[in-house]
PDB file of N, CA and C in Angstrom:
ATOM      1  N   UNK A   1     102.834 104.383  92.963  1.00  0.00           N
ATOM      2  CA  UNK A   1     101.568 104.586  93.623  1.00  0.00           C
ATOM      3  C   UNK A   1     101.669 105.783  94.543  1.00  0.00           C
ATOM      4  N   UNK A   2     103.067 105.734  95.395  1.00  0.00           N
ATOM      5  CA  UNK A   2     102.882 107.004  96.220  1.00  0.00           C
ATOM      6  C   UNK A   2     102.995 108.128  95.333  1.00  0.00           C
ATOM      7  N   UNK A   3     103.656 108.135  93.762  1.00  0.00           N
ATOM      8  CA  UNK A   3     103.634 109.444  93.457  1.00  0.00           C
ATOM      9  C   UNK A   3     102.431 109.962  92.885  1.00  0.00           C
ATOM     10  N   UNK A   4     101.520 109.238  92.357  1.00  0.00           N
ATOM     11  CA  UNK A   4      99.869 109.314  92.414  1.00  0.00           C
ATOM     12  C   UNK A   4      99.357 109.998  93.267  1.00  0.00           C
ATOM     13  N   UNK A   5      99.561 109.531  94.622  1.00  0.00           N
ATOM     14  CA  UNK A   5      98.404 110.261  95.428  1.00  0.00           C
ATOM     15  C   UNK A   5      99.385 111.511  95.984  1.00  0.00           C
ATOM     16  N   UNK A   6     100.688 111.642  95.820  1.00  0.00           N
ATOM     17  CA  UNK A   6     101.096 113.206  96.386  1.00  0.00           C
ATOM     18  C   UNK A   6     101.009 113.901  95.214  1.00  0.00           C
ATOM     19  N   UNK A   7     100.479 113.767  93.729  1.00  0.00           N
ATOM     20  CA  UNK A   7     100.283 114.210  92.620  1.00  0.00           C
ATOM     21  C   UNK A   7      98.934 115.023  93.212  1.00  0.00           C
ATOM     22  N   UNK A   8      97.974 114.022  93.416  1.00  0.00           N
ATOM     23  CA  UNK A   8      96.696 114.250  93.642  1.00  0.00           C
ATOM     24  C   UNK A   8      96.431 115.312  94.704  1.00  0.00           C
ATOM     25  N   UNK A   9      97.138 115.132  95.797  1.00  0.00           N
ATOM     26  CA  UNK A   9      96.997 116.259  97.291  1.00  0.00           C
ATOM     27  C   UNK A   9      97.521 117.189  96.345  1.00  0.00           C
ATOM     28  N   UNK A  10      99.020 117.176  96.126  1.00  0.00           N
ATOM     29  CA  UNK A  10      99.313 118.444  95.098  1.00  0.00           C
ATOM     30  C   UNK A  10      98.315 119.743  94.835  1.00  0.00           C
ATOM     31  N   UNK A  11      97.434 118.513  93.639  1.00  0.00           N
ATOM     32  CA  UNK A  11      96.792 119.273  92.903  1.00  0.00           C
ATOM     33  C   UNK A  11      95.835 119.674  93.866  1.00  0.00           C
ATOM     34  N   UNK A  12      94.644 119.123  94.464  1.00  0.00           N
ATOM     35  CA  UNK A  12      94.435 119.581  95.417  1.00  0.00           C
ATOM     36  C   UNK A  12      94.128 120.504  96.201  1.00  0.00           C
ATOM     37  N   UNK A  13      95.310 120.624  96.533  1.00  0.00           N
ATOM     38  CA  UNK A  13      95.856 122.045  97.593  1.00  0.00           C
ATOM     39  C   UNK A  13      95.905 122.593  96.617  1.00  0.00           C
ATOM     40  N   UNK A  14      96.197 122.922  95.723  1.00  0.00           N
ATOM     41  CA  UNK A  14      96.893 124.103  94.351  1.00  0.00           C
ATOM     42  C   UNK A  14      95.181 124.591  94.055  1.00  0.00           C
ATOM     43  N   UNK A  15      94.223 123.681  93.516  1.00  0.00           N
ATOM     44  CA  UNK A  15      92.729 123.812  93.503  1.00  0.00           C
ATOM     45  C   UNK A  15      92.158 124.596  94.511  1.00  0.00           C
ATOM     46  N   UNK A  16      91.929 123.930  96.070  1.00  0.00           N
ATOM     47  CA  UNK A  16      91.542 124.665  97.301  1.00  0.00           C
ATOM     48  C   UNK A  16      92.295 126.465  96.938  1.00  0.00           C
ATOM     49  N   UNK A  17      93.401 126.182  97.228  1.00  0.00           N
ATOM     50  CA  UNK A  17      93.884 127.731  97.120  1.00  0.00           C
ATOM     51  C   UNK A  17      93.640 128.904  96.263  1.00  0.00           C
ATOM     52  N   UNK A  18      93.365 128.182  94.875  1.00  0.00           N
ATOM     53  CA  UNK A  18      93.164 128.692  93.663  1.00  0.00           C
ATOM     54  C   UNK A  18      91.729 129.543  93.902  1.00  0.00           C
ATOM     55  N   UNK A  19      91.163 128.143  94.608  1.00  0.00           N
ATOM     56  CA  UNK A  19      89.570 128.967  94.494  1.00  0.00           C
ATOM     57  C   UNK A  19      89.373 129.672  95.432  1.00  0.00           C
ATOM     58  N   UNK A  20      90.096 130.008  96.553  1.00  0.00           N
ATOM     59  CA  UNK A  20      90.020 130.682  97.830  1.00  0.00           C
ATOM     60  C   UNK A  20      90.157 132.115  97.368  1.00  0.00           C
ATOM     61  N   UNK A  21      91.484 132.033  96.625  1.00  0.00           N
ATOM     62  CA  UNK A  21      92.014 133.429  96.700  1.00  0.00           C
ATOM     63  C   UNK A  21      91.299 134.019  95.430  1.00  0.00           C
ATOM     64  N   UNK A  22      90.690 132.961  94.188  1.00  0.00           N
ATOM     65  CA  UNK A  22      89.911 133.659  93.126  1.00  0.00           C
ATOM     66  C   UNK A  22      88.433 134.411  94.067  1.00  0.00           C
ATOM     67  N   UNK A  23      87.793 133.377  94.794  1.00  0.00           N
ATOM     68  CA  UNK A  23      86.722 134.101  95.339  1.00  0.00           C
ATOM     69  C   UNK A  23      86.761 135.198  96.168  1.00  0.00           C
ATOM     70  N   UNK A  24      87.894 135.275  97.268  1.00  0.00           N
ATOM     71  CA  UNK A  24      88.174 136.710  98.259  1.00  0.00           C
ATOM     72  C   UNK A  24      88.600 137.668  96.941  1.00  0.00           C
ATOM     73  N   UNK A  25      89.250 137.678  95.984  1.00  0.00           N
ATOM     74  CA  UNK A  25      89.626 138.774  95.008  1.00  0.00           C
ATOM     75  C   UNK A  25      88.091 139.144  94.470  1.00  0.00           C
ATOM     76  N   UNK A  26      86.845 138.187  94.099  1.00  0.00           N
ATOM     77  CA  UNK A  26      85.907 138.575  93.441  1.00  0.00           C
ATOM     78  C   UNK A  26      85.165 139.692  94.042  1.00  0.00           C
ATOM     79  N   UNK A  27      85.177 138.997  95.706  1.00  0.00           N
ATOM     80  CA  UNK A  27      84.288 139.933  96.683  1.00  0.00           C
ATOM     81  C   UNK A  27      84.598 140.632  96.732  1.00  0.00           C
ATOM     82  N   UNK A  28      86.071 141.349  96.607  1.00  0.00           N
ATOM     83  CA  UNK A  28      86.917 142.081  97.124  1.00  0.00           C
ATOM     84  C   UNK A  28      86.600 143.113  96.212  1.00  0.00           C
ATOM     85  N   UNK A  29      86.396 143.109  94.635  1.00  0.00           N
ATOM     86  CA  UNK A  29      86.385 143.891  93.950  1.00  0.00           C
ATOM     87  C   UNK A  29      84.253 144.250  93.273  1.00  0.00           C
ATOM     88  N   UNK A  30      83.528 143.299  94.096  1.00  0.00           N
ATOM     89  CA  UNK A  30      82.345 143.436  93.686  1.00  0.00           C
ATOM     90  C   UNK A  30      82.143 144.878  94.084  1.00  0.00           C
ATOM     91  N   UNK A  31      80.925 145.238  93.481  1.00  0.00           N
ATOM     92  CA  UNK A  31      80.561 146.597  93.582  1.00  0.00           C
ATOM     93  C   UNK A  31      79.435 146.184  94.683  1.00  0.00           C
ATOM     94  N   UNK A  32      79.755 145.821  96.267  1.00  0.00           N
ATOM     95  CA  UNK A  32      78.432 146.084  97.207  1.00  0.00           C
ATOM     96  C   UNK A  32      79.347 146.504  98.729  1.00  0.00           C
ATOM     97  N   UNK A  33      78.452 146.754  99.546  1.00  0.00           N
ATOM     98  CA  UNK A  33      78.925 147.078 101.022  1.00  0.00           C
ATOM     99  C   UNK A  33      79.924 146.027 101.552  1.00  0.00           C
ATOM    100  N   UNK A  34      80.537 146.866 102.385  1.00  0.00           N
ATOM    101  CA  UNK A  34      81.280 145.744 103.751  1.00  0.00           C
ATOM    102  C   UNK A  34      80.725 144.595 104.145  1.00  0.00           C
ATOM    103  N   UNK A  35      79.485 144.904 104.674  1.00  0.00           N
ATOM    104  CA  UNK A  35      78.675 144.011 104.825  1.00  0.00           C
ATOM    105  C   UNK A  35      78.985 143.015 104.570  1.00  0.00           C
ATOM    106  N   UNK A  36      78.182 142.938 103.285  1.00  0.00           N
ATOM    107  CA  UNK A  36      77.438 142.106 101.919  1.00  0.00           C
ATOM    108  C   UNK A  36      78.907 141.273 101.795  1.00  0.00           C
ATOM    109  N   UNK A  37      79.996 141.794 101.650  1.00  0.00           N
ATOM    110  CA  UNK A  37      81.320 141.134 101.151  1.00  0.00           C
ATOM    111  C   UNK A  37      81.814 139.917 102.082  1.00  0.00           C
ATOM    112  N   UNK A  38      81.928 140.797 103.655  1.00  0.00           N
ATOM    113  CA  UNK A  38      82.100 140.036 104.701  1.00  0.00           C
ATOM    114  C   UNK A  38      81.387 139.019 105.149  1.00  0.00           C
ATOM    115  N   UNK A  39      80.440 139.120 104.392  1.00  0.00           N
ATOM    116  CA  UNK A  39      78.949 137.775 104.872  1.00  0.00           C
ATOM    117  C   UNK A  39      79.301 136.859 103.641  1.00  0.00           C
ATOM    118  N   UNK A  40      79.555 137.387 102.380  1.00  0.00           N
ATOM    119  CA  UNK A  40      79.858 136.431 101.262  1.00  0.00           C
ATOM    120  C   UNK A  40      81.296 135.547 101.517  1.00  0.00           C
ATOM    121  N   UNK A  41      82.355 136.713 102.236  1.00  0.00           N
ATOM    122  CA  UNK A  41      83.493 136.192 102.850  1.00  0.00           C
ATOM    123  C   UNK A  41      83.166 134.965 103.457  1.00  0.00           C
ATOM    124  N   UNK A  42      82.505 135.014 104.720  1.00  0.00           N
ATOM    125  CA  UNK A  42      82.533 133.898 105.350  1.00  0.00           C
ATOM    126  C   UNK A  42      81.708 132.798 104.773  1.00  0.00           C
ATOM    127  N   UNK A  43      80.607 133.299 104.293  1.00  0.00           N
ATOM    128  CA  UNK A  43      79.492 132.376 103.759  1.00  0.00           C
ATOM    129  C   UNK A  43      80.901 131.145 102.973  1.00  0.00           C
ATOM    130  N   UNK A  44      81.654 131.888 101.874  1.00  0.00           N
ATOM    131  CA  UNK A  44      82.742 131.178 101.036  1.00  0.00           C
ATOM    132  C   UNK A  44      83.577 130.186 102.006  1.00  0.00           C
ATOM    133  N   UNK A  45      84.140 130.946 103.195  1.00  0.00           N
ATOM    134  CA  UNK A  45      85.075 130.011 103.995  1.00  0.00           C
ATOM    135  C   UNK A  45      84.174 129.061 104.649  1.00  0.00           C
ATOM    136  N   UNK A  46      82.792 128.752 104.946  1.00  0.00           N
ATOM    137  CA  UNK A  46      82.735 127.790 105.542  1.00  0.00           C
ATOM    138  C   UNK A  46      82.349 126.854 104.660  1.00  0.00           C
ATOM    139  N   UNK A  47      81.697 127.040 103.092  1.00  0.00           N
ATOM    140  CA  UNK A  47      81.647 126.370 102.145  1.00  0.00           C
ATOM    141  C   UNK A  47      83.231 125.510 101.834  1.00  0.00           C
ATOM    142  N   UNK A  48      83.843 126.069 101.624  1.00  0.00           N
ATOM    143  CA  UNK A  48      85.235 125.896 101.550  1.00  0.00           C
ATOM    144  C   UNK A  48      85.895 124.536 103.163  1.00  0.00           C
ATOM    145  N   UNK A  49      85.623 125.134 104.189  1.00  0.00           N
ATOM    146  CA  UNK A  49      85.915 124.244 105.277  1.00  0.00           C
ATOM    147  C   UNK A  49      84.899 123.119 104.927  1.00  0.00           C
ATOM    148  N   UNK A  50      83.991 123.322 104.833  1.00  0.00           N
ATOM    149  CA  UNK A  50      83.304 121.893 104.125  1.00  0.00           C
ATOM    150  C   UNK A  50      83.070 120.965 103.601  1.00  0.00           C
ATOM    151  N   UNK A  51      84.297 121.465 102.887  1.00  0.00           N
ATOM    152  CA  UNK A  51      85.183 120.899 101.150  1.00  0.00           C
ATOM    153  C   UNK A  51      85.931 120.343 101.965  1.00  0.00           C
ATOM    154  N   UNK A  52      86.880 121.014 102.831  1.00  0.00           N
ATOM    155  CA  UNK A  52      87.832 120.241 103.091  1.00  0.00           C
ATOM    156  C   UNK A  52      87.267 119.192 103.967  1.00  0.00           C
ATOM    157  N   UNK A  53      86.526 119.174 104.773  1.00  0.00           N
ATOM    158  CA  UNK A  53      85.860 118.203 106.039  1.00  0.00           C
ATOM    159  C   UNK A  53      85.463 116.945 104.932  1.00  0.00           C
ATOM    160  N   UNK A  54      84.896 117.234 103.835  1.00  0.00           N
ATOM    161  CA  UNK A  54      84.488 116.002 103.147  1.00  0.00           C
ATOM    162  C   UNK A  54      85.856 115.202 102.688  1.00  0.00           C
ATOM    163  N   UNK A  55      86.881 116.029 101.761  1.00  0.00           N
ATOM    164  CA  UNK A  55      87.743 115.489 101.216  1.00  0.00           C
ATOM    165  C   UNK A  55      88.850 115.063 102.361  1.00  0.00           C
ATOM    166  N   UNK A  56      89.116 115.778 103.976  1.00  0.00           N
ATOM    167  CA  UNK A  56      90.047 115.204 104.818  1.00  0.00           C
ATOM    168  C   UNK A  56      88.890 113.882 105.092  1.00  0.00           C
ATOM    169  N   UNK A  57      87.947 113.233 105.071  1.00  0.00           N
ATOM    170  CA  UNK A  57      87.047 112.300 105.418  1.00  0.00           C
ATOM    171  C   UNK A  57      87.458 111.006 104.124  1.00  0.00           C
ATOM    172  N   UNK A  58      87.420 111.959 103.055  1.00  0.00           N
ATOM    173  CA  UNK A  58      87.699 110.260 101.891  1.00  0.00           C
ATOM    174  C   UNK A  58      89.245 110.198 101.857  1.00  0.00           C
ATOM    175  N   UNK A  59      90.123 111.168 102.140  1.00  0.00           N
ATOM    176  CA  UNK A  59      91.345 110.496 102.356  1.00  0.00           C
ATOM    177  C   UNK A  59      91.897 109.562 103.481  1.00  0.00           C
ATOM    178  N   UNK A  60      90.904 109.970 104.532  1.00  0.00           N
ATOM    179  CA  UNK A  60      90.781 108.802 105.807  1.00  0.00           C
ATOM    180  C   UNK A  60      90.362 107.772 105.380  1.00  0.00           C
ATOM    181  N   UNK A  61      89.293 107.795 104.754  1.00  0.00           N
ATOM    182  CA  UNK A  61      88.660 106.363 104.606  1.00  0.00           C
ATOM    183  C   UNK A  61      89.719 105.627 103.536  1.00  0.00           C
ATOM    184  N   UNK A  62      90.407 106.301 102.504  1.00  0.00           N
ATOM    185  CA  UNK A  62      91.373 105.201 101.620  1.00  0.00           C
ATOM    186  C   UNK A  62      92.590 104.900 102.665  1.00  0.00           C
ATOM    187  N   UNK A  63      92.912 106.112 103.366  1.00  0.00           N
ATOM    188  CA  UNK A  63      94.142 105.462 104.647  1.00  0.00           C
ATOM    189  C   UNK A  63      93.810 104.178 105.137  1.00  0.00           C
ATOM    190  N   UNK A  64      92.624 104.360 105.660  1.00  0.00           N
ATOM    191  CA  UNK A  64      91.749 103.299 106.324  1.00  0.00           C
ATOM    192  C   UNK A  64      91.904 101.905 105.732  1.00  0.00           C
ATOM    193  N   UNK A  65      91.482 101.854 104.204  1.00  0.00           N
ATOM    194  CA  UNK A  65      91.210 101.033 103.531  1.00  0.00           C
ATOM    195  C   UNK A  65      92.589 100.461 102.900  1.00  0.00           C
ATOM    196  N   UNK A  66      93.712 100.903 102.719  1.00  0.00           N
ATOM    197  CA  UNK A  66      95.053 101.169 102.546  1.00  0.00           C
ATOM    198  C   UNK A  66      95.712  99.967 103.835  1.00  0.00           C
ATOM    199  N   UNK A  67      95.483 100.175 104.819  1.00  0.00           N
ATOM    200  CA  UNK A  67      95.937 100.091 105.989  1.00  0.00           C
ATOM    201  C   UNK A  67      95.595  98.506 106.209  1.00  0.00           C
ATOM    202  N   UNK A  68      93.976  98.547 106.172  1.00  0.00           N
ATOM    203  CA  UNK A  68      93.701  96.965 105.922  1.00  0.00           C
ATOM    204  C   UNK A  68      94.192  96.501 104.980  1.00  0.00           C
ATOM    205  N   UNK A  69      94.008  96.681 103.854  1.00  0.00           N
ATOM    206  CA  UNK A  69      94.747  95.776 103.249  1.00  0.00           C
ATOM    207  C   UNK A  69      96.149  95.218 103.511  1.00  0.00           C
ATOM    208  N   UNK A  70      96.971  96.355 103.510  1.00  0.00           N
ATOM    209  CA  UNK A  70      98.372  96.026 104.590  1.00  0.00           C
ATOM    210  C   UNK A  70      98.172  95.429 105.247  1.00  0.00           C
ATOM    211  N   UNK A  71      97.371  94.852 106.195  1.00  0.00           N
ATOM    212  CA  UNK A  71      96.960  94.264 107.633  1.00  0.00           C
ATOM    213  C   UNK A  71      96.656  92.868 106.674  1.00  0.00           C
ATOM    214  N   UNK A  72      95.523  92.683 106.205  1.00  0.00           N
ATOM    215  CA  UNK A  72      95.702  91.214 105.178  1.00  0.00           C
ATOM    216  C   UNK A  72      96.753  90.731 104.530  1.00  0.00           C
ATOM    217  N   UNK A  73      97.449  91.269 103.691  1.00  0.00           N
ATOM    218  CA  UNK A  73      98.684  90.939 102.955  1.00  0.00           C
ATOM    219  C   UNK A  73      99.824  90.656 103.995  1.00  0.00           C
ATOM    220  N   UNK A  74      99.802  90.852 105.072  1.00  0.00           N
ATOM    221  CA  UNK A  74     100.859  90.668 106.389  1.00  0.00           C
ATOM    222  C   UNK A  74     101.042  89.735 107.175  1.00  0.00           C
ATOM    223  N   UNK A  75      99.134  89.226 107.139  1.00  0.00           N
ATOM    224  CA  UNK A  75      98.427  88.092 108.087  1.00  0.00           C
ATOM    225  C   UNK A  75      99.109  86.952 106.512  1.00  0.00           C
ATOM    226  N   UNK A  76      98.407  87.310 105.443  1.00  0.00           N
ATOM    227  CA  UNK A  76      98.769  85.993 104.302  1.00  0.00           C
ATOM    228  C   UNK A  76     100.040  85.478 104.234  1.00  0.00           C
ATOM    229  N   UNK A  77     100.882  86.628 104.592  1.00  0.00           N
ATOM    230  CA  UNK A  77     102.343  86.454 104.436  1.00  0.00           C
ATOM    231  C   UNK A  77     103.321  85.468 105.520  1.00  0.00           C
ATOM    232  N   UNK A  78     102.561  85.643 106.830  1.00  0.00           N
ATOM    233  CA  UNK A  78     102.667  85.230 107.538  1.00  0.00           C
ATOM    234  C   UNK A  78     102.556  84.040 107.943  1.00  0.00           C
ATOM    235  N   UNK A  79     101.089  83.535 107.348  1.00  0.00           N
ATOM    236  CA  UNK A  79     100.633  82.056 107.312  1.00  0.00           C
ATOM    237  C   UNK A  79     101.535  81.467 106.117  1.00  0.00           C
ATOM    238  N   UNK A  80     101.945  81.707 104.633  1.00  0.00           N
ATOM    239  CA  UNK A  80     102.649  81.424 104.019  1.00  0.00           C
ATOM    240  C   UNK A  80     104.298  81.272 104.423  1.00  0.00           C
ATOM    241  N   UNK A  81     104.345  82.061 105.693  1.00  0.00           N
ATOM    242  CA  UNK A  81     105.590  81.623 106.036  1.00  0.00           C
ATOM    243  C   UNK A  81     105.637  80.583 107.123  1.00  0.00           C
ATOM    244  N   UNK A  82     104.680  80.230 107.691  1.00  0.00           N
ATOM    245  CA  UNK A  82     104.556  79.673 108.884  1.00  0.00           C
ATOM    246  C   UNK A  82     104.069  77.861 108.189  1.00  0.00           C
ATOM    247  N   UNK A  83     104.002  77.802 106.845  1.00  0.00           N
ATOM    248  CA  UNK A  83     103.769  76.812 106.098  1.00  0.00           C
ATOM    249  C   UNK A  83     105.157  76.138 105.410  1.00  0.00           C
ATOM    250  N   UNK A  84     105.966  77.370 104.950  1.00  0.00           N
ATOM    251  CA  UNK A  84     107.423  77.523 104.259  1.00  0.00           C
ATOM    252  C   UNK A  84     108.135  76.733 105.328  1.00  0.00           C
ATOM    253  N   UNK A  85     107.929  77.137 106.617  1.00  0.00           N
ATOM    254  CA  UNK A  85     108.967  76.754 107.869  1.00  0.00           C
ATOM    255  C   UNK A  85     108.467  75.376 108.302  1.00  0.00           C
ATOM    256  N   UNK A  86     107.221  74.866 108.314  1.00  0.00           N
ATOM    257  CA  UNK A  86     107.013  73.998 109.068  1.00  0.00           C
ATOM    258  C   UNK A  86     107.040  72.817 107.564  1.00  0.00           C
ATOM    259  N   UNK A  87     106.814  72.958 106.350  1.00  0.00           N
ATOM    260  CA  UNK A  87     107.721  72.001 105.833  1.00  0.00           C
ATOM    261  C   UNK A  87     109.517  72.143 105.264  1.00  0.00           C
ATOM    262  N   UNK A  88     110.090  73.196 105.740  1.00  0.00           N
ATOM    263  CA  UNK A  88     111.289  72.822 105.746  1.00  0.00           C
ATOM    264  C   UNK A  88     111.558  72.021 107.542  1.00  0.00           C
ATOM    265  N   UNK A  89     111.068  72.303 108.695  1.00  0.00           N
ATOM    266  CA  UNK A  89     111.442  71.403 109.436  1.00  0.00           C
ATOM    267  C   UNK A  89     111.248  70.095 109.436  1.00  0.00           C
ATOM    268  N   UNK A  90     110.085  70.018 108.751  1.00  0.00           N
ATOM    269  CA  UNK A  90     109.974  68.374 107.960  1.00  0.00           C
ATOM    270  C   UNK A  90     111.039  67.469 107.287  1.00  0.00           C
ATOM    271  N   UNK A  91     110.872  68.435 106.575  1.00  0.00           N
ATOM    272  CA  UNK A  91     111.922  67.696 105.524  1.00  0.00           C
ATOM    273  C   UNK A  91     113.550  67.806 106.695  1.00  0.00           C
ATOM    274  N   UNK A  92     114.249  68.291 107.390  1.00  0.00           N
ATOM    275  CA  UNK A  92     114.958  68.581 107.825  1.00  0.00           C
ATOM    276  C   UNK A  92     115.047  67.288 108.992  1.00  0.00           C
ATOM    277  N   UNK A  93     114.020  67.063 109.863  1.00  0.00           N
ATOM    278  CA  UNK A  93     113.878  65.766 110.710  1.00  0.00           C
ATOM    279  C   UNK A  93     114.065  64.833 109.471  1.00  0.00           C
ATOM    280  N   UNK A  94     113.683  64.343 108.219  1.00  0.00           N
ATOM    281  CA  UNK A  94     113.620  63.419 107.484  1.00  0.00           C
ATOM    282  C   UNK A  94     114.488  63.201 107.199  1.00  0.00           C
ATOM    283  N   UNK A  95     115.425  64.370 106.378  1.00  0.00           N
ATOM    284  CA  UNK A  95     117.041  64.019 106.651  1.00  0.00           C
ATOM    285  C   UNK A  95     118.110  63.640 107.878  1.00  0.00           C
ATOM    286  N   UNK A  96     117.497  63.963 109.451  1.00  0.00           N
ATOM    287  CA  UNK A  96     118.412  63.728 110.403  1.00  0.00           C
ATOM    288  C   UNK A  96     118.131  62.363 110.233  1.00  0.00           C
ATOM    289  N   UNK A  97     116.702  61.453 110.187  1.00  0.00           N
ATOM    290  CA  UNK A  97     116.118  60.175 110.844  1.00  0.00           C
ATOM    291  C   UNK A  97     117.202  59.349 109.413  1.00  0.00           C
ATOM    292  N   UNK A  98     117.084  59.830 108.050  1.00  0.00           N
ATOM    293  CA  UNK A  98     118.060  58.653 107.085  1.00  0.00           C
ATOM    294  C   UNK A  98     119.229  59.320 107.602  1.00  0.00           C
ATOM    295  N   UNK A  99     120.034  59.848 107.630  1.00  0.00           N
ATOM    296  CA  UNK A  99     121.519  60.323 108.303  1.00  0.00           C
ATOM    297  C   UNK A  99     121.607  59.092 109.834  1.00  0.00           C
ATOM    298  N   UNK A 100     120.709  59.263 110.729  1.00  0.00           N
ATOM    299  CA  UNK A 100     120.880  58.438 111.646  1.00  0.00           C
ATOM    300  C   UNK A 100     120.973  56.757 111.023  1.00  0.00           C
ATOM    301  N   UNK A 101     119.868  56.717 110.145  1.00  0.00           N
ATOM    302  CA  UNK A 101     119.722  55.023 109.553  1.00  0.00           C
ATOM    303  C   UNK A 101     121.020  54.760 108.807  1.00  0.00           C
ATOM    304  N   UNK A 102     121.522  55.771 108.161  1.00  0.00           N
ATOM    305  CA  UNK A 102     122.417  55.425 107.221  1.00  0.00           C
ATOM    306  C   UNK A 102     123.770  55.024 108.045  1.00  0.00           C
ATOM    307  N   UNK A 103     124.048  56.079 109.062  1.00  0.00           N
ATOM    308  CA  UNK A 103     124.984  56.048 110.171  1.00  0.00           C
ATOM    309  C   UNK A 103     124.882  54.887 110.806  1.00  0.00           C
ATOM    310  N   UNK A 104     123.866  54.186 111.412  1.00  0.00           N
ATOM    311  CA  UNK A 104     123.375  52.656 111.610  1.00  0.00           C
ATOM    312  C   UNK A 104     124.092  51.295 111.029  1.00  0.00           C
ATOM    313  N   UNK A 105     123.328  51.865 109.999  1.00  0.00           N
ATOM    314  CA  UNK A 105     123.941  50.692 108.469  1.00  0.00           C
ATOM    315  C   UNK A 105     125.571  50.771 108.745  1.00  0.00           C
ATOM    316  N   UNK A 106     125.930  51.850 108.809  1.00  0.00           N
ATOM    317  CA  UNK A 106     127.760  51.749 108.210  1.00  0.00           C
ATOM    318  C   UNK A 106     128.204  51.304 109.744  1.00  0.00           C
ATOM    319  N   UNK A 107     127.419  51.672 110.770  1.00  0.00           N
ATOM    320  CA  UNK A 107     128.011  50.880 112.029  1.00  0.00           C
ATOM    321  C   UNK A 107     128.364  49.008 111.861  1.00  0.00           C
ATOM    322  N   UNK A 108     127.118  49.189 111.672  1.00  0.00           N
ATOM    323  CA  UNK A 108     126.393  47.419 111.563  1.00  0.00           C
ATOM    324  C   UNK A 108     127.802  46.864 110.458  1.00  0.00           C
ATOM    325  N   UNK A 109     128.007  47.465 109.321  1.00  0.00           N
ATOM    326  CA  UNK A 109     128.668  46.712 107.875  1.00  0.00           C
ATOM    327  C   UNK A 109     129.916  47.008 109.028  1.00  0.00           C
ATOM    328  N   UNK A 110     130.264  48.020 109.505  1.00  0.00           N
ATOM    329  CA  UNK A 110     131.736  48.009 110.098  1.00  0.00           C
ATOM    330  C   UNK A 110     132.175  46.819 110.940  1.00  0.00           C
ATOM    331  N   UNK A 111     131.075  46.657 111.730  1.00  0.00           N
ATOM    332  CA  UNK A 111     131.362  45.927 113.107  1.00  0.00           C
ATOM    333  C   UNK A 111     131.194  44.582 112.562  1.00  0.00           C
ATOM    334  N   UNK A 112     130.676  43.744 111.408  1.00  0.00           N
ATOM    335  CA  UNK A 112     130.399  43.196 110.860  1.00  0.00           C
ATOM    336  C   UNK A 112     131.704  42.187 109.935  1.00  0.00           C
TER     337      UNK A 112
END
């Protein structure tokens, strides 16, 4: 599972970059003014920061969602152990109380 999602950022980042540096090369070589390039420049980077603001937002929200679940599976685990323990101390008094009876008995037949 973790190599999934560092597959995914991977790619990703490799995408973001790809298209960064394809679009500054396009402007770079269009046939218009400084201007015109530098306004398309930025116009691109804040499109681009935008991209990222959405996609750093849904990788929060699966952290998020990631995280709870961890947080449930921890609480279940917990109550399942807190069930595990309180019938092995059961059973554990049940064996001291016949150990004591039995210990009883062999007094009683001894003294007997």
């Amino acid at each position: 599972m973790s190599d999934s999602g560092s597959d995914f950022g991977a790619f990703f980042t490799g995408f973001l970059f790809g298209g960064l540096v394809g679009g500054v090369t396009a402007l770079l070589l269009a046939p218009q003014s400084g201007e015109e390039t530098r306004g398309q420049i930025r116009q691109r980077g804040e499109e681009l920061r935008d991209r990222a603001e959405v996609a750093l937002d849904d990788a929060r929200a699966k952290a998020e969602a990631v995280v709870a679940d961890i947080k449930r599976r921890t609480e279940e685990l917990q109550r399942q152990s807190q069930v595990i323990l309180e019938e092995g101390q059961k059973h554990l008094s049940e064996a001291v109380e016949e150990t004591k009876k039995a210990a009883e008995g062999a007094r009683e037949e001894a003294s007997a």
